[in-house]
N, C-alpha and C. Protein backbone atom coordinates (compact mmCIF):
# COMPACT_ATOMS: atom_id res chain seq x y z
N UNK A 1 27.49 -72.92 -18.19
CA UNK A 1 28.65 -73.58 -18.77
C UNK A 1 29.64 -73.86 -17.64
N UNK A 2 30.02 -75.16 -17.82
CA UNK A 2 30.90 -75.35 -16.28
C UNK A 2 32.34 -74.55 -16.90
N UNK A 3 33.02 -74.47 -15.59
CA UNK A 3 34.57 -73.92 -16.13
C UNK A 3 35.41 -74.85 -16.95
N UNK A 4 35.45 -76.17 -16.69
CA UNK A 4 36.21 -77.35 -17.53
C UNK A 4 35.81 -77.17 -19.18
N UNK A 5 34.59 -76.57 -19.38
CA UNK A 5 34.08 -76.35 -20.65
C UNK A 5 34.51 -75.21 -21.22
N UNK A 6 34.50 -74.07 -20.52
CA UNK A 6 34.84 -73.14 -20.69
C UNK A 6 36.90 -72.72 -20.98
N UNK A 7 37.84 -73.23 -20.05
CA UNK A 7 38.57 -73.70 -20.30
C UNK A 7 39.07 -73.96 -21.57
N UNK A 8 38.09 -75.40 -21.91
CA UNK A 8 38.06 -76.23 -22.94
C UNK A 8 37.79 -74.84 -24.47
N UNK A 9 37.03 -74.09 -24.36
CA UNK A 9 36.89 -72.99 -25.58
C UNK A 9 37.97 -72.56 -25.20
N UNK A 10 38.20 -71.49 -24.41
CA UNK A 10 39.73 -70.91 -24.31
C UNK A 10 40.52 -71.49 -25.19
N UNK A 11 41.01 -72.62 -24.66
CA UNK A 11 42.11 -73.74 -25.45
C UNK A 11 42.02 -73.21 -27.00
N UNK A 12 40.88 -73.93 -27.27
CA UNK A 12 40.32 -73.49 -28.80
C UNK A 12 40.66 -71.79 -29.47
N UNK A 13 40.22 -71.06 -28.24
CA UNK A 13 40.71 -69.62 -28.86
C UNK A 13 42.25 -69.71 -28.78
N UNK A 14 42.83 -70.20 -27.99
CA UNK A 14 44.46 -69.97 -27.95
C UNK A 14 45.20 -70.46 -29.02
N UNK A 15 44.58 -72.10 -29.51
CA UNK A 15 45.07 -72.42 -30.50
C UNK A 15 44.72 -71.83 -31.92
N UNK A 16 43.67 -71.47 -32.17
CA UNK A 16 43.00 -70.38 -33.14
C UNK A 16 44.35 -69.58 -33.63
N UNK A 17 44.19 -68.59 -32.51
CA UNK A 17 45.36 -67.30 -32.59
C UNK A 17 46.61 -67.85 -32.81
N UNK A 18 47.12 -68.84 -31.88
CA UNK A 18 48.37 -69.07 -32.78
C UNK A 18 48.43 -69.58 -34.22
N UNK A 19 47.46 -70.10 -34.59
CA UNK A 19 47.73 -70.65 -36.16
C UNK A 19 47.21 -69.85 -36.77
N UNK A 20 46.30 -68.32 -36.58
CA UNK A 20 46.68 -66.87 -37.45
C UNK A 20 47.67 -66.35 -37.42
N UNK A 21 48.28 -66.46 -36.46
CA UNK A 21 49.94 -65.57 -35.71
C UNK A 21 50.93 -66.92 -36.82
N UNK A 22 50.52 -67.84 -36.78
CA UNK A 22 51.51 -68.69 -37.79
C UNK A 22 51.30 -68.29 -39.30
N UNK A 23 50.22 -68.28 -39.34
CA UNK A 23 49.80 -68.11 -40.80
C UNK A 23 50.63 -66.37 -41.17
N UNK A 24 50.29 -65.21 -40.33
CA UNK A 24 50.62 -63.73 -40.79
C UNK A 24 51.82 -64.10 -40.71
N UNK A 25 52.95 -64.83 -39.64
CA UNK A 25 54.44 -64.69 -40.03
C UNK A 25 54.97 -65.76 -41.36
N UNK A 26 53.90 -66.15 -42.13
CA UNK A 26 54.53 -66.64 -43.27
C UNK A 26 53.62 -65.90 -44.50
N UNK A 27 53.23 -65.07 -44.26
CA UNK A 27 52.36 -63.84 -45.39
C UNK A 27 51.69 -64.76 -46.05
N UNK A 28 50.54 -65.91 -45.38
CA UNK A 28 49.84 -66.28 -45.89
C UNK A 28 48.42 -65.66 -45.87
N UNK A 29 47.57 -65.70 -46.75
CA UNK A 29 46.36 -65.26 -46.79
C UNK A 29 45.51 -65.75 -45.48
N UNK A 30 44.66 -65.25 -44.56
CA UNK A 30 44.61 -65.58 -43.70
C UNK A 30 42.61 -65.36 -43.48
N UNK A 31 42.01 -65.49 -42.72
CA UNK A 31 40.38 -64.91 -42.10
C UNK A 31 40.43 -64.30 -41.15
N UNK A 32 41.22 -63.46 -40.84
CA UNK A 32 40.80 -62.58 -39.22
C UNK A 32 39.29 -62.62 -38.52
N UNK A 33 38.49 -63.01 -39.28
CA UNK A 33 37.20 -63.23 -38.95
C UNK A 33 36.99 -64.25 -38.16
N UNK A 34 37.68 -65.54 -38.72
CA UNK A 34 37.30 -67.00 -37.96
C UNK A 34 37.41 -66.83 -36.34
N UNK A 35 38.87 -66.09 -36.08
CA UNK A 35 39.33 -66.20 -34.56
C UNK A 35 38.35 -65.14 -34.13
N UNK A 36 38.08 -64.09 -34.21
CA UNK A 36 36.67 -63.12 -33.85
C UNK A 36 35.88 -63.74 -33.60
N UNK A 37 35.48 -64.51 -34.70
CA UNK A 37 33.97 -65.28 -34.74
C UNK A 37 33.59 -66.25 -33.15
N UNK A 38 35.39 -67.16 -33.04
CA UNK A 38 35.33 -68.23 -32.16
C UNK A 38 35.42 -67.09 -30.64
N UNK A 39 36.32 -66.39 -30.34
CA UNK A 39 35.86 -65.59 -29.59
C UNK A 39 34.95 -65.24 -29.10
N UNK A 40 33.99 -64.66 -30.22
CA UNK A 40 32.77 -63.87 -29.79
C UNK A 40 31.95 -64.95 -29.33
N UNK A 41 31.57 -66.36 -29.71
CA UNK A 41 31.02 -67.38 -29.77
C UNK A 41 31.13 -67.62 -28.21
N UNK A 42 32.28 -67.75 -27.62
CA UNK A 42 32.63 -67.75 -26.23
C UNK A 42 32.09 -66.90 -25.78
N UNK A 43 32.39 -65.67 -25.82
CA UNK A 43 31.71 -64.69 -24.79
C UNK A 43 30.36 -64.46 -24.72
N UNK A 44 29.78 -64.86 -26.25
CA UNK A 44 28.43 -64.85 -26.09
C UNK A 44 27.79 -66.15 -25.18
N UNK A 45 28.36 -66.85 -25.29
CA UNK A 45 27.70 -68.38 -24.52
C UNK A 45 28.16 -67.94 -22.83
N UNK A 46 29.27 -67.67 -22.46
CA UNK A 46 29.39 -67.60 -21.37
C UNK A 46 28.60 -66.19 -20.37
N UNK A 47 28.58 -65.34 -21.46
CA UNK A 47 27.85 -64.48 -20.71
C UNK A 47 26.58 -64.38 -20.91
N UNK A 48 25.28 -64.37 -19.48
CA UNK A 48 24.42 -64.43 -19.87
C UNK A 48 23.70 -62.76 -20.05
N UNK A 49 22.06 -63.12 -20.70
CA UNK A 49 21.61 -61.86 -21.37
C UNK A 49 21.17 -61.36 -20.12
N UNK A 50 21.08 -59.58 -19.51
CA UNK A 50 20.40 -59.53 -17.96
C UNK A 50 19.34 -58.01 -18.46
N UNK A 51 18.67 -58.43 -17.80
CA UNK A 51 16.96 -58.06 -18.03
C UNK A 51 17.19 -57.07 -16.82
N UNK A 52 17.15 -55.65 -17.04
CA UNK A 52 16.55 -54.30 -16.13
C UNK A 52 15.45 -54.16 -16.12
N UNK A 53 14.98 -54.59 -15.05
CA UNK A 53 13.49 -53.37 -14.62
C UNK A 53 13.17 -52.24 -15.20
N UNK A 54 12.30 -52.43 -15.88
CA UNK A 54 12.30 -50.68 -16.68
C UNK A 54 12.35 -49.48 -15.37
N UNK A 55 11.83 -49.95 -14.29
CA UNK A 55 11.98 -49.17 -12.94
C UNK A 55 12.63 -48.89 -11.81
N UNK A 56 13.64 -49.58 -12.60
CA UNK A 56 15.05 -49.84 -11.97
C UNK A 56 15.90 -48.26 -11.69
N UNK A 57 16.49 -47.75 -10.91
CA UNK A 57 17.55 -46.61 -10.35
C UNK A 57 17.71 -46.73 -11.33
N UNK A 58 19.43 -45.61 -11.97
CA UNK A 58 20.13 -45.81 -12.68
C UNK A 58 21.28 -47.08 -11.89
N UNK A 59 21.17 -46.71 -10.44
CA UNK A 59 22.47 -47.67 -9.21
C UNK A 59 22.04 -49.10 -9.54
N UNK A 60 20.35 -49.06 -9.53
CA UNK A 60 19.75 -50.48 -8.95
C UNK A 60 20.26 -51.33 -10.45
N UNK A 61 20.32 -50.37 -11.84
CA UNK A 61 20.44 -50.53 -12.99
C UNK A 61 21.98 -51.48 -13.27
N UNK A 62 22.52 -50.66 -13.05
CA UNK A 62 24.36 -50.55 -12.85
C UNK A 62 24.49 -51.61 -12.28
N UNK A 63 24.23 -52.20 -10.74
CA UNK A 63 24.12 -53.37 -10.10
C UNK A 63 23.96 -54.61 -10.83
N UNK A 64 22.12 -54.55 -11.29
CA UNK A 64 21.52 -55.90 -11.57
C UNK A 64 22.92 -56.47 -12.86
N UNK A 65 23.60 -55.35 -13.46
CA UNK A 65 24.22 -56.16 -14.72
C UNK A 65 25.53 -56.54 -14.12
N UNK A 66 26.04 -56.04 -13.09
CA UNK A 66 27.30 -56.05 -12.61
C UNK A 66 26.85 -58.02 -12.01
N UNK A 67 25.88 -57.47 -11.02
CA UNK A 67 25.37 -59.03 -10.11
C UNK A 67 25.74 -60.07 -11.74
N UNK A 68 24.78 -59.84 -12.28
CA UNK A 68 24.52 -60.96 -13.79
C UNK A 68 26.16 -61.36 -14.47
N UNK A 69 26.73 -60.33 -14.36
CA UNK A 69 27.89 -60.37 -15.14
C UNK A 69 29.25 -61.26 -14.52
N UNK A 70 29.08 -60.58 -13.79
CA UNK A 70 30.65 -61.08 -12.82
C UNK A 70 30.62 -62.40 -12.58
N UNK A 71 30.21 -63.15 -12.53
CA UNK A 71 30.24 -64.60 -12.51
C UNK A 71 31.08 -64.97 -13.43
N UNK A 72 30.28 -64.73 -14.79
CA UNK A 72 30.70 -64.94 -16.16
C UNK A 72 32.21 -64.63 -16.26
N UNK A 73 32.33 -63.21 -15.92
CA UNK A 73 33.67 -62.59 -16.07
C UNK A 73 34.90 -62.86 -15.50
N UNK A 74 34.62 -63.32 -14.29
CA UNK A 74 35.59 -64.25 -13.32
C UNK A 74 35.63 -65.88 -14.08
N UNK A 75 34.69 -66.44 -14.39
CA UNK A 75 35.30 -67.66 -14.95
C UNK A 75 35.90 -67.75 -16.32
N UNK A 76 35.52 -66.77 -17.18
CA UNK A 76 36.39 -66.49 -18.65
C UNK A 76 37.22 -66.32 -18.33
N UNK A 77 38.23 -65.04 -17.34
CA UNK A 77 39.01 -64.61 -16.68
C UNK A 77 40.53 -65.87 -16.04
N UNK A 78 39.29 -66.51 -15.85
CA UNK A 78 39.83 -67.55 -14.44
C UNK A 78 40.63 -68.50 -15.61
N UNK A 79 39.46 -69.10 -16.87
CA UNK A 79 40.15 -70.07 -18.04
C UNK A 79 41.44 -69.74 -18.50
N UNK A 80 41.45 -68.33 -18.79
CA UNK A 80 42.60 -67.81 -19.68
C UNK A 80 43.68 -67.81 -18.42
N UNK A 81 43.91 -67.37 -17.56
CA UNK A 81 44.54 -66.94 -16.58
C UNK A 81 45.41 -68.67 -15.87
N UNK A 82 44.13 -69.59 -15.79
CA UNK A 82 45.06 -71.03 -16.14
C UNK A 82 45.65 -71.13 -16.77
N UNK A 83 45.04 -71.35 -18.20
CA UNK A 83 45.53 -71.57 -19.17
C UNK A 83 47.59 -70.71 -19.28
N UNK A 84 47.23 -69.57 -19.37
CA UNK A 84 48.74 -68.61 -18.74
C UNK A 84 49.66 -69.18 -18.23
N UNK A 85 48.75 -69.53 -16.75
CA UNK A 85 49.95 -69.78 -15.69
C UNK A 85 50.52 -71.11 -16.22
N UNK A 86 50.04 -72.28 -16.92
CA UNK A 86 50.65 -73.65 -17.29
C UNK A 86 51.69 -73.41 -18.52
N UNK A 87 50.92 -72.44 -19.35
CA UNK A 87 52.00 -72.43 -20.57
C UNK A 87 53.42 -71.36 -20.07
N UNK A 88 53.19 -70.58 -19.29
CA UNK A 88 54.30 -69.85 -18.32
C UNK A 88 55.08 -71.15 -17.19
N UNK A 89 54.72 -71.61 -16.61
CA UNK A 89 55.48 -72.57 -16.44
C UNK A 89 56.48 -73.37 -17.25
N UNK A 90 55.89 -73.80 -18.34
CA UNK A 90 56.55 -75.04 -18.65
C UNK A 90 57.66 -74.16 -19.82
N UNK A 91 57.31 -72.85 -19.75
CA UNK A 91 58.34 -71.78 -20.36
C UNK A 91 59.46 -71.70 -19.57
N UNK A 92 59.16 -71.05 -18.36
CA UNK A 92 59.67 -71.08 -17.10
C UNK A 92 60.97 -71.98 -16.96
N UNK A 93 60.27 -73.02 -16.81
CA UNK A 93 61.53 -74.46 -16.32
C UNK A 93 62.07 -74.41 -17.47
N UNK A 94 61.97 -73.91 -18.60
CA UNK A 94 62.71 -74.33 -19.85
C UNK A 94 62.96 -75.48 -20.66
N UNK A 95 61.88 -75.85 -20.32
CA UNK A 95 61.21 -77.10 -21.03
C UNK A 95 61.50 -76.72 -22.33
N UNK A 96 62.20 -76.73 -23.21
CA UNK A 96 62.42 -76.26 -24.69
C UNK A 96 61.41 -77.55 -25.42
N UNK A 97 61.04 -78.93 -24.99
CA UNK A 97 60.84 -79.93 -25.60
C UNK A 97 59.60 -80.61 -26.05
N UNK A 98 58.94 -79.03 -24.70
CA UNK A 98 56.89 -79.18 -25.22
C UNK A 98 56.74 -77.95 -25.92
N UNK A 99 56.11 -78.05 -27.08
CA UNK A 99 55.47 -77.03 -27.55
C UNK A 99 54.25 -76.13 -26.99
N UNK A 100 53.60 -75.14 -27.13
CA UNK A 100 52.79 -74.84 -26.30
C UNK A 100 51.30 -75.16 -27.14
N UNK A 101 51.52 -75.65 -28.08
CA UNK A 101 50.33 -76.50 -28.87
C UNK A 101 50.07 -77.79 -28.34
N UNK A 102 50.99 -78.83 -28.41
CA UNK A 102 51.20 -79.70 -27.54
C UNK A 102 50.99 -80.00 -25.71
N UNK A 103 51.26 -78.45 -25.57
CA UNK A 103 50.45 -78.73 -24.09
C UNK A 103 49.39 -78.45 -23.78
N UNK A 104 48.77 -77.17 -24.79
CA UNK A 104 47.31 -77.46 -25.02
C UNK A 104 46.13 -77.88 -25.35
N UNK A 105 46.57 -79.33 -26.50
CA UNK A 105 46.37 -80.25 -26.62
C UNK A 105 46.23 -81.44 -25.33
N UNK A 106 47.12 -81.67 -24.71
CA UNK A 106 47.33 -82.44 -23.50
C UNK A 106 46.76 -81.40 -22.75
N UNK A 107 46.11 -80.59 -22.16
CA UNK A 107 45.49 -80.11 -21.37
C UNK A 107 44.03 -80.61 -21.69
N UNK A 108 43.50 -80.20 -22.76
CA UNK A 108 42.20 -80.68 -23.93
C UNK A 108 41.99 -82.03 -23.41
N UNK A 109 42.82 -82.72 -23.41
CA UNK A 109 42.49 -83.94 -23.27
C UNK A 109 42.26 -84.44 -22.01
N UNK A 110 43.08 -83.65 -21.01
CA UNK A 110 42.75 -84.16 -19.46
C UNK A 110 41.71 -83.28 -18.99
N UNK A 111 41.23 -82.38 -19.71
CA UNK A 111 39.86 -82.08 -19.14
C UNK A 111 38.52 -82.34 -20.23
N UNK A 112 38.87 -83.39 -21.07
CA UNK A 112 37.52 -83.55 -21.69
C UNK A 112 37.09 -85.20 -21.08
N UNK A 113 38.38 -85.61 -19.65
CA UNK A 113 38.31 -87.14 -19.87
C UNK A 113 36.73 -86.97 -18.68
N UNK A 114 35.97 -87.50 -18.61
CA UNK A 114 35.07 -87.36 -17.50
C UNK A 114 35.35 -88.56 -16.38
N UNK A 115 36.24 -88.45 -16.47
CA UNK A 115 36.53 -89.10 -14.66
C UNK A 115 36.97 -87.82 -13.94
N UNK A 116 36.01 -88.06 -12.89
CA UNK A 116 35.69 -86.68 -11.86
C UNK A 116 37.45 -86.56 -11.24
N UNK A 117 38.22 -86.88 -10.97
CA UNK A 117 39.41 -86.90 -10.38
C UNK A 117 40.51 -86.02 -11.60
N UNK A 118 40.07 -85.69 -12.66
CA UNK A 118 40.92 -85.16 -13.63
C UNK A 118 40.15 -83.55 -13.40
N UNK A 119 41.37 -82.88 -13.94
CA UNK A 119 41.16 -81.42 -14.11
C UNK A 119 41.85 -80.41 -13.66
N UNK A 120 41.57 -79.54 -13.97
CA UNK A 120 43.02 -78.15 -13.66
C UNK A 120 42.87 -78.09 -11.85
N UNK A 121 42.12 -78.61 -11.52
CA UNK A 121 42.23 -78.17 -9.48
C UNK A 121 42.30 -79.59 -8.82
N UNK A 122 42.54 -81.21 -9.57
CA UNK A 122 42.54 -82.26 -9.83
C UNK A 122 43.83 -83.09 -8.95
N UNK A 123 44.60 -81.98 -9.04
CA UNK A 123 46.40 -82.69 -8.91
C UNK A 123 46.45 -83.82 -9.93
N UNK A 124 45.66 -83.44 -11.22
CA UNK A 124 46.02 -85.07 -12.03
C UNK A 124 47.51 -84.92 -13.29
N UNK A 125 48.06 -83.54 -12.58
CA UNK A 125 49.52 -83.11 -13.29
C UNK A 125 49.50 -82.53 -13.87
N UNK A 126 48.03 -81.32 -13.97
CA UNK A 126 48.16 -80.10 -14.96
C UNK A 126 48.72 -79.15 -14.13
N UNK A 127 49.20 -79.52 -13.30
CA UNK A 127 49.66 -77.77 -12.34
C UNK A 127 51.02 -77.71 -12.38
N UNK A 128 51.33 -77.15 -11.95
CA UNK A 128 52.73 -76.17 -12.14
C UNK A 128 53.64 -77.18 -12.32
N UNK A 129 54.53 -77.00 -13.70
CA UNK A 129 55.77 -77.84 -13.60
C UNK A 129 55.10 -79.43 -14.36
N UNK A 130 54.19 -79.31 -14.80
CA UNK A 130 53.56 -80.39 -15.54
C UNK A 130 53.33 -80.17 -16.75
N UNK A 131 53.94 -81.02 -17.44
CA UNK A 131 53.92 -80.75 -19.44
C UNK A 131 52.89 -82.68 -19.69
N UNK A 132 53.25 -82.55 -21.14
CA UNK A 132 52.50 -83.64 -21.38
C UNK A 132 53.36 -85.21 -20.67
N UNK A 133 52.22 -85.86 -20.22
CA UNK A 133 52.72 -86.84 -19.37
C UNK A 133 52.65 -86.61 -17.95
N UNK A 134 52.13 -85.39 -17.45
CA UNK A 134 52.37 -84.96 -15.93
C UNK A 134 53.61 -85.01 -15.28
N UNK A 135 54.92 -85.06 -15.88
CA UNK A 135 55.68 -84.90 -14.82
C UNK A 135 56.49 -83.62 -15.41
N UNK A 136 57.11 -83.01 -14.28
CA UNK A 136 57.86 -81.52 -14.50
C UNK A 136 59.06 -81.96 -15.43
């Protein structure tokens, strides 16, 4: 799964949670399940399944899943941790005038466009100090 994709779920989990977090502060009946579900859905896709040697150390053991894993774990890591630093920004400057639905929306969209020049490492105005429209 490339990171732009991955990302792209994040988004989806972020917006998830806030519209349970909307729904519990108006004591509406809610699925705690759905946002679990979309979660787990992510972590299961991004992480892959890793196969021990039945003759494996317990070290050589410990390793092969660490090797398999950490990839995975650094780019889930890496999505959310964007994702953070943009909606902390545009908190930051005090942008009172983007919502943080709205900029994750406009994020969604500049990384689902497939022109190779767009994207969070892009300079196409998702980085710091960039709300919808790219400018600070």
């Amino acid at each position: 799964m490339e990171q732009s994709e991955i990302i792209l779920r994040a988004i989806g989990v972020l917006t998830e949670t806030q519209e349970m977090v909307r729904r519990l502060n108006e004591e509406t009946e809610i699925d705690l399940d759905a946002g679990e579900a979309q979660l787990g859905r992510l972590v299961t896709e991004v992480f892959p399944s890793v196969e021990v040697p039945g003759d494996a150390t317990p070290a050589e053991a410990g390793q092969a899943v660490i090797d398999a894993l950490m990839p995975a774990a650094i780019s889930l890591v890496g999505a959310f941790a964007f994702l953070f630093s943009e909606l902390a920004d545009v908190h930051d400057t005090g942008r009172s005038d983007v919502k943080s639905t709205e900029l994750l929306r406009t994020l969604a969209l500049r990384l689902s466009d497939t022109d190779p020049g767009t994207g969070p490492d892009a300079g196409s105005g998702t980085g710091p100090g960039a709300g919808p429209g790219g400018a600070a």
